[in-house]
Protein backbone atom coordinates (compact mmCIF):
# COMPACT_ATOMS: atom_id res chain seq x y z
CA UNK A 1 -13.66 -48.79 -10.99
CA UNK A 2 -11.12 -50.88 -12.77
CA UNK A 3 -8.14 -51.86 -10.56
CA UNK A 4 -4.70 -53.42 -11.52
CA UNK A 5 -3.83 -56.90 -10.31
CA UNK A 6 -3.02 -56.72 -6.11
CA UNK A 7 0.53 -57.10 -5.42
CA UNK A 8 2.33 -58.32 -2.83
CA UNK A 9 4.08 -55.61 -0.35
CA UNK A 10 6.53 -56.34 2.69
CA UNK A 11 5.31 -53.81 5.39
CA UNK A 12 6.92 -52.89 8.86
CA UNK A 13 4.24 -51.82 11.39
CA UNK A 14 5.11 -50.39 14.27
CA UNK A 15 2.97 -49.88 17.45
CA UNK A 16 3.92 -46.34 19.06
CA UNK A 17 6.75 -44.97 17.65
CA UNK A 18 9.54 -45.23 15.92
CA UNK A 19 13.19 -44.76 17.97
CA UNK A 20 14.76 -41.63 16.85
CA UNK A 21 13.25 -38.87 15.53
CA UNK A 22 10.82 -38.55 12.79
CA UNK A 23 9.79 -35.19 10.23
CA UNK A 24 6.14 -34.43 9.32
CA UNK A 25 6.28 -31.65 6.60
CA UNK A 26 2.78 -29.59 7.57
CA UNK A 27 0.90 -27.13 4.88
CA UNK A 28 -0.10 -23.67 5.72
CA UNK A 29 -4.32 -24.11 6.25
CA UNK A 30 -4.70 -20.12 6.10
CA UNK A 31 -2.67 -16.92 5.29
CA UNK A 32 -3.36 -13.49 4.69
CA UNK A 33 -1.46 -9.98 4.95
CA UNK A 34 -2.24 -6.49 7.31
CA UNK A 35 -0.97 -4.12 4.94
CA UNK A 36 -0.86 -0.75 6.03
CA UNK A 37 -0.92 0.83 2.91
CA UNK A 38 -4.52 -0.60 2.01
CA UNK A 39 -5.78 -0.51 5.98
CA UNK A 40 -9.08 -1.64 5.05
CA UNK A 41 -8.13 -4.12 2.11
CA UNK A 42 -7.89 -8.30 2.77
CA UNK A 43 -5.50 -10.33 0.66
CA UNK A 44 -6.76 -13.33 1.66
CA UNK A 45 -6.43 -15.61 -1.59
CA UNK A 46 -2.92 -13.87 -2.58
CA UNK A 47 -0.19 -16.25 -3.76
CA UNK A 48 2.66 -14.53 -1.99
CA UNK A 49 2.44 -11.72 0.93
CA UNK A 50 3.95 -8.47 2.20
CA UNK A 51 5.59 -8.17 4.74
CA UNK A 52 8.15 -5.64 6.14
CA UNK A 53 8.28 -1.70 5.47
CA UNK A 54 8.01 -0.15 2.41
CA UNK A 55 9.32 3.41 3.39
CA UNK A 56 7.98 4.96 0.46
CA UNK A 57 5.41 7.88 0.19
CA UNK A 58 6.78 9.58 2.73
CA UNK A 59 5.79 6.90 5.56
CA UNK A 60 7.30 3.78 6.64
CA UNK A 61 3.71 1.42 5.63
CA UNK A 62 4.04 -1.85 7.54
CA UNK A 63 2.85 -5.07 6.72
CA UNK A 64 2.75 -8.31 8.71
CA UNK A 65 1.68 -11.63 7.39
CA UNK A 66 -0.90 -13.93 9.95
CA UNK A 67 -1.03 -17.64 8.98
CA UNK A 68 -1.48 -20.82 10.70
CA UNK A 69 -1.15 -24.58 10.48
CA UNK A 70 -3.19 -27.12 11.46
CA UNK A 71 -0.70 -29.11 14.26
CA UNK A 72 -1.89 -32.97 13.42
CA UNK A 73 0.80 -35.41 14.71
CA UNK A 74 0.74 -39.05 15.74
CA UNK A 75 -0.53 -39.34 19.12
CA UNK A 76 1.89 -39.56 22.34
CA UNK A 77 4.89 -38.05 20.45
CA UNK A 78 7.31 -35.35 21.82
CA UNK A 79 8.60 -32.12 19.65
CA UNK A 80 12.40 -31.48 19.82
CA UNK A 81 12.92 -29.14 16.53
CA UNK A 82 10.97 -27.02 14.09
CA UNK A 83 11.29 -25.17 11.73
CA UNK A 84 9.49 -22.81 9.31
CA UNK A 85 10.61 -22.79 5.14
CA UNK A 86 8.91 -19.98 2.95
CA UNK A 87 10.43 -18.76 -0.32
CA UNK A 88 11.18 -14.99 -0.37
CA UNK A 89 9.09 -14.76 -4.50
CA UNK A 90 10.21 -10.51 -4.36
CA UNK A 91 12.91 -8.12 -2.78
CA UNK A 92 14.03 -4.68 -3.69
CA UNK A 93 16.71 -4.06 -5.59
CA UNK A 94 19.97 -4.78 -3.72
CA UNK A 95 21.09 -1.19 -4.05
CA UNK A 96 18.23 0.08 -2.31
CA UNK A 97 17.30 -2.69 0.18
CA UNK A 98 17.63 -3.00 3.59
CA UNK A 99 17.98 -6.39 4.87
CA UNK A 100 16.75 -7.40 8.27
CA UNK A 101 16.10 -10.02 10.54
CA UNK A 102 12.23 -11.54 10.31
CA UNK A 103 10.21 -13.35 12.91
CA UNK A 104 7.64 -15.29 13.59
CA UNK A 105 5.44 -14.72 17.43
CA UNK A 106 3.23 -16.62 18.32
CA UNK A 107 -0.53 -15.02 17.48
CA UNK A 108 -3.16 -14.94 20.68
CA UNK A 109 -6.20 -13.98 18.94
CA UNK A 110 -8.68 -15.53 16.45
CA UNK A 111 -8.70 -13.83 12.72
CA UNK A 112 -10.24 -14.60 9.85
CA UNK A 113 -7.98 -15.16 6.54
CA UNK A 114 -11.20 -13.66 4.05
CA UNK A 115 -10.94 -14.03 0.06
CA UNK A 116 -9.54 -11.03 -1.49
CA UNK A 117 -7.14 -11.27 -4.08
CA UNK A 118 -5.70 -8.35 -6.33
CA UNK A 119 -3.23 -7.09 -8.57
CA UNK A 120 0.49 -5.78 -7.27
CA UNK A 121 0.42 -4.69 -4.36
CA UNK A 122 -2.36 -6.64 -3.58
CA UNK A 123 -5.55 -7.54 -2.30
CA UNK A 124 -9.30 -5.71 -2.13
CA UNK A 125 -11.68 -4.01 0.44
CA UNK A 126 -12.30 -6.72 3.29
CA UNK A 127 -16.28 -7.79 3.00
CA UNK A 128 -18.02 -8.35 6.55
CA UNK A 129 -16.13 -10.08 9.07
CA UNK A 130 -12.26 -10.81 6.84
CA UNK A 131 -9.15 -9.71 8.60
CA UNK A 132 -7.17 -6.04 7.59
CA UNK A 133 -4.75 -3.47 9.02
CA UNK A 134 -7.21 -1.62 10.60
CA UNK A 135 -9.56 -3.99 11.72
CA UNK A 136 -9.52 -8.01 13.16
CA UNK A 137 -13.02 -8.21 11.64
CA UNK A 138 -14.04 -5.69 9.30
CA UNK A 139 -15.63 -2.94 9.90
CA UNK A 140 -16.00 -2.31 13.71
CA UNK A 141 -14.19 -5.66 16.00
CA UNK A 142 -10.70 -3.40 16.02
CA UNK A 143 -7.48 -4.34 17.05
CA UNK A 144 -6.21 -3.06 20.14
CA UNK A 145 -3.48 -1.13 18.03
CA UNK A 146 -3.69 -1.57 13.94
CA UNK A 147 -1.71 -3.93 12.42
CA UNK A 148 -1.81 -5.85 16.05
CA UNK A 149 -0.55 -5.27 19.07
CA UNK A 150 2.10 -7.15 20.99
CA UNK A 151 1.63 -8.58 24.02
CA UNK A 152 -1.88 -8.32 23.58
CA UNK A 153 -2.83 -9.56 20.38
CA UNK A 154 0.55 -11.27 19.67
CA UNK A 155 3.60 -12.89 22.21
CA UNK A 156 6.12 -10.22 22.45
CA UNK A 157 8.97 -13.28 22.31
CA UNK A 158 10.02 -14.85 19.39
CA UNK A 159 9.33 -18.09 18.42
CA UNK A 160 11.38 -18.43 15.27
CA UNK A 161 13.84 -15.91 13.43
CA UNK A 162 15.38 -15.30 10.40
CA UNK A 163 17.86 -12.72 8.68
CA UNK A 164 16.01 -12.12 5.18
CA UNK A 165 18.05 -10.79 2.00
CA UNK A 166 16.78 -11.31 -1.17
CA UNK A 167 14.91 -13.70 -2.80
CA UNK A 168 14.91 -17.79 -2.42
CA UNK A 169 14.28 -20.01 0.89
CA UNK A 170 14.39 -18.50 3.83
CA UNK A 171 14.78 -20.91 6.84
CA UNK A 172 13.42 -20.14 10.71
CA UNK A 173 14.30 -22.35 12.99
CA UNK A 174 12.10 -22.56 15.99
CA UNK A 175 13.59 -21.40 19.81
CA UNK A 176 12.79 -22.86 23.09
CA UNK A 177 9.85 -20.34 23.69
CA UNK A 178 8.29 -21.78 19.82
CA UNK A 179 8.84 -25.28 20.95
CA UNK A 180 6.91 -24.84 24.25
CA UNK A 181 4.25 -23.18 22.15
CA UNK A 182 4.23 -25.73 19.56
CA UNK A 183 4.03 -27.85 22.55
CA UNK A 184 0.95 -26.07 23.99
CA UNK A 185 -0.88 -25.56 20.64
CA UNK A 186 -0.17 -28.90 20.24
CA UNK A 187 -2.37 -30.24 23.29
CA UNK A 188 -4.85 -27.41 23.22
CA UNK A 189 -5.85 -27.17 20.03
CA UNK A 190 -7.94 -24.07 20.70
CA UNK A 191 -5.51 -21.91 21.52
CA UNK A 192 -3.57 -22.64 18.08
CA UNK A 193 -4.58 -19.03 16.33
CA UNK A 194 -0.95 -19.47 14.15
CA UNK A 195 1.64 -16.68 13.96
CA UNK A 196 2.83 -13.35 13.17
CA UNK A 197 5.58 -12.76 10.12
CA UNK A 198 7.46 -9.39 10.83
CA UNK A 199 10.09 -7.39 10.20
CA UNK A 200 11.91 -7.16 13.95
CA UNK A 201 12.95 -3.32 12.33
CA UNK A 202 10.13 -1.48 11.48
CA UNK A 203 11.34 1.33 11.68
CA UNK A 204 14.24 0.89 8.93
CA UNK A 205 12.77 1.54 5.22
CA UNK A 206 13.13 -1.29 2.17
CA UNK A 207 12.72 -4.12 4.70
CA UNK A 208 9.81 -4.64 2.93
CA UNK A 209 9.68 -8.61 0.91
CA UNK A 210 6.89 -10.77 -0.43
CA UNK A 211 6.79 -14.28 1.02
CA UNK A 212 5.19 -17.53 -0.85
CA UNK A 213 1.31 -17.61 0.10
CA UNK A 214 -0.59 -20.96 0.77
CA UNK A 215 -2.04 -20.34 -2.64
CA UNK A 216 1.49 -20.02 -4.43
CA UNK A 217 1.79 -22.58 -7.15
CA UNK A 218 5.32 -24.08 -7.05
CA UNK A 219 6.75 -23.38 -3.60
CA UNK A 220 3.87 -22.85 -0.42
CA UNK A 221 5.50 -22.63 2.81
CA UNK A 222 5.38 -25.91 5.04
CA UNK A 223 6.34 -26.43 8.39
CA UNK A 224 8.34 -28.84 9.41
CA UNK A 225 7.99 -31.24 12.90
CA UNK A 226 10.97 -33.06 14.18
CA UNK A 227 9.36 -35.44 17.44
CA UNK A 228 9.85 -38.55 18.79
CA UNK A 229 7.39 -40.91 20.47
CA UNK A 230 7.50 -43.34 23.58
CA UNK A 231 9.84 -46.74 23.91
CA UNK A 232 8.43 -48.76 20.68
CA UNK A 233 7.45 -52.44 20.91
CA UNK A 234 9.41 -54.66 18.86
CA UNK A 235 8.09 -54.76 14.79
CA UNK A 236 5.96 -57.19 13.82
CA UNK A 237 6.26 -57.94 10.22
CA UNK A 238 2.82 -58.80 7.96
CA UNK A 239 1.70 -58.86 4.79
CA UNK A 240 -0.09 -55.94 3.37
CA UNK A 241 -1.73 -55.44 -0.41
CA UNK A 242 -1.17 -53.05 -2.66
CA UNK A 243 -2.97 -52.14 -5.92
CA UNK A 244 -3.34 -49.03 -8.25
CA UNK A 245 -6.56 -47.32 -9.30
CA UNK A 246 -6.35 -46.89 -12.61
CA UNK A 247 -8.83 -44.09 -12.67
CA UNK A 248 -6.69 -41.71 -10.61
CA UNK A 249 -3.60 -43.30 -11.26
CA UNK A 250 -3.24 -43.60 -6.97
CA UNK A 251 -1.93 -46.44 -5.25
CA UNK A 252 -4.52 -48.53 -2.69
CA UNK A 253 -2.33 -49.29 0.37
CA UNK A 254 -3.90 -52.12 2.39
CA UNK A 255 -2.76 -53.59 5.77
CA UNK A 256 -4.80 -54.98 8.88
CA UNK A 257 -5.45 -52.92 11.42
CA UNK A 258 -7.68 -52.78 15.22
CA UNK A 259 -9.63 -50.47 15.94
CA UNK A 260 -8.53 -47.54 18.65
CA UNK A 261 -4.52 -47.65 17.03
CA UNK A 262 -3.63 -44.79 15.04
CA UNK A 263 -1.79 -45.48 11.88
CA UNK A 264 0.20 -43.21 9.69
CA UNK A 265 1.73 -43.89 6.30
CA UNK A 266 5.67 -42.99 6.13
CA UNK A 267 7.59 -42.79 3.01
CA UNK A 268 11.39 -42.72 1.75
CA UNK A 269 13.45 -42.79 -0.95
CA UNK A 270 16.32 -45.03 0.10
CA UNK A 271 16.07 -47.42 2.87
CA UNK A 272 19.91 -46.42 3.63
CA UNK A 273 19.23 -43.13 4.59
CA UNK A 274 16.58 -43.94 6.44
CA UNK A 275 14.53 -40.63 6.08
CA UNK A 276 11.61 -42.11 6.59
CA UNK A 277 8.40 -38.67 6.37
CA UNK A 278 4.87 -39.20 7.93
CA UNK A 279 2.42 -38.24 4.94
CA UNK A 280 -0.58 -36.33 5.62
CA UNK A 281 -3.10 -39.00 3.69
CA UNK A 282 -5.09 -40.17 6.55
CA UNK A 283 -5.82 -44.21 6.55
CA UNK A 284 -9.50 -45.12 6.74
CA UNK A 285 -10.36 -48.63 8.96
CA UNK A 286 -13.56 -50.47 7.77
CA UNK A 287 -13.68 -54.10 8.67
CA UNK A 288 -10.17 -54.31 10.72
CA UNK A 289 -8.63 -53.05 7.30
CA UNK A 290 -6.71 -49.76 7.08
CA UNK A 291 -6.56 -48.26 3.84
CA UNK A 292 -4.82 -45.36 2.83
CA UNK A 293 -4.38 -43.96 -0.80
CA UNK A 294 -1.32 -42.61 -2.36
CA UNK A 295 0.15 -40.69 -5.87
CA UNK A 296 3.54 -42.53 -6.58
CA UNK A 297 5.15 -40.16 -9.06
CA UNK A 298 8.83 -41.13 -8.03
CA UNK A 299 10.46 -43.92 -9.94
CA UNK A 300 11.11 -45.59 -6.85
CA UNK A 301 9.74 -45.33 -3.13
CA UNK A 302 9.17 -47.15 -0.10
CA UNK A 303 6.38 -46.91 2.04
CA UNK A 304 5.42 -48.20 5.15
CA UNK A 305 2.55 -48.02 7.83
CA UNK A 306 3.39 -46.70 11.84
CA UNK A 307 0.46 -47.94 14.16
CA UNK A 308 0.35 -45.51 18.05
CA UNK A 309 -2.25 -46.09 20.34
């Protein structure tokens, strides 16, 4: 595999943490929508979701979106904010909507995101086992009430909210009761089944929106980790190599490493603001070498590798 000549790269590692607070940006892992109108249908693969109430037909039809993320973070580090960025992609018109506030509770059983994808308004009968309305796993393992019930198959209390308009970013910011569970999810991964998106009036007609799916092309949802880790030991500067693969056009990010540390590659865009973001590339150690590889498409970044034990 033909490489361009190694350069030399001034790195900063870091063993535990860095003082102040750092962001990791985390993808959605699975998504899909319980849409009422379609009870037994899965919309698993859709690139954005229902949820809210429609209000047409005569009936309000519900839908509530289920999606979770898988909570990776550098070891020994402590939450304090989070928050939750998804793209509204449809709304009704503003004459005829109803806007409402949205939010996100924590989800206490397991589901299963399935594969269906279909045109407007979405989705196609669930196949053996994939998440619907009607059913947690279709056909027969119900939900204690359709769509989900809360405080049994979801928290009753909030763990994020947001007042939803029309279209474009929508922003929840997590509470103290979605910290604690972040918390919680965080150190018992097990118990991590994701969240609930809902519309906190179902009752109320044209609350009904689409949100950006995992699969949407330009804009998934992420969710974004502000923590902070212990006291850090002073920096030790070193020398690390760096050298692009010309095949995939990726950077090679060398540095030494020990076994047993856990390192994580952070990049900005100006060393002045100092916004330093953990990437999700995961470094592999062969030979007390820690190698992690990286797309560069800015014109200019700087990266750097955290060790934690």
């Amino acid at each position: 595999m033909p490489k361009s000549p190694p350069l030399a790269a001034a790195f900063l590692l870091t063993f535990a943490s860095l003082s102040g607070a750092e962001t990791t940006e985390l993808s959605v892992t699975r998504d899909t929508s319980l849409f009422e109108l379609d009870p037994t249908f899965n919309l698993g693969t859709q690139r954005d979701l229902p949820a809210g109430t429609l209000g047409e037909m005569g009936e309000n039809l519900r839908s509530r979106i289920l999606f979770q993320v898988d909570l990776t973070l550098p070891d020994k580090t402590e939450i304090i904010a989070a928050r939750y960025r998804v793209k509204v992609t449809m709304a009704p018109p503003s004459e005829t909507r109803a806007n409402s506030t949205f939010a996100l509770h924590r989800f206490l059983t397991p589901w299963a995101e399935g594969e269906q994808r279909g045109d407007l308004p979405g989705g196609r009968r669930a196949t053996d086992g994939e998440s619907t309305w009607a059913a947690n796993s279709h056909p027969d393992a119900l939900w204690a009430t359709a769509g989900g019930e809360a405080g049994t198959d979801y928290a009753t209390e909030p763990s994020a909210t947001a007042r939803v308009s029309g279209t474009g970013e929508v922003i929840f910011q997590f509470n103290s009761v979605g910290l604690a569970d972040l918390r919680s999810m965080l150190t018992e991964p097990a118990a991590n089944h994701g969240w609930i998106l809902l519309t906190q009036d179902e009752d109320v007609s044209k609350t009904a929106r689409r949100f950006a799916a995992s699969e949407h092309r330009t804009t998934p949802p992420i969710l974004e980790i502000e923590h902070e880790g212990s006291s850090p030991n002073e920096p030790e500067p070193f020398i690390a190599s760096l050298e692009q693969d010309l095949d995939t056009r990726e950077w090679i990010i060398t540095a030494p490493a020990t076994q047993g540390q856990v390192y994580t590659l952070q990049c900005s865009s100006s060393l002045e603001l100092n916004d330093w973001k953990n990437q999700v590339n995961k470094g592999e150690i062969l030979a007390g070498v820690v190698r992690f590889r990286k797309m560069m498409n800015e014109s200019r970044q700087f990266v750097r590798i955290i060790a934690s034990r």
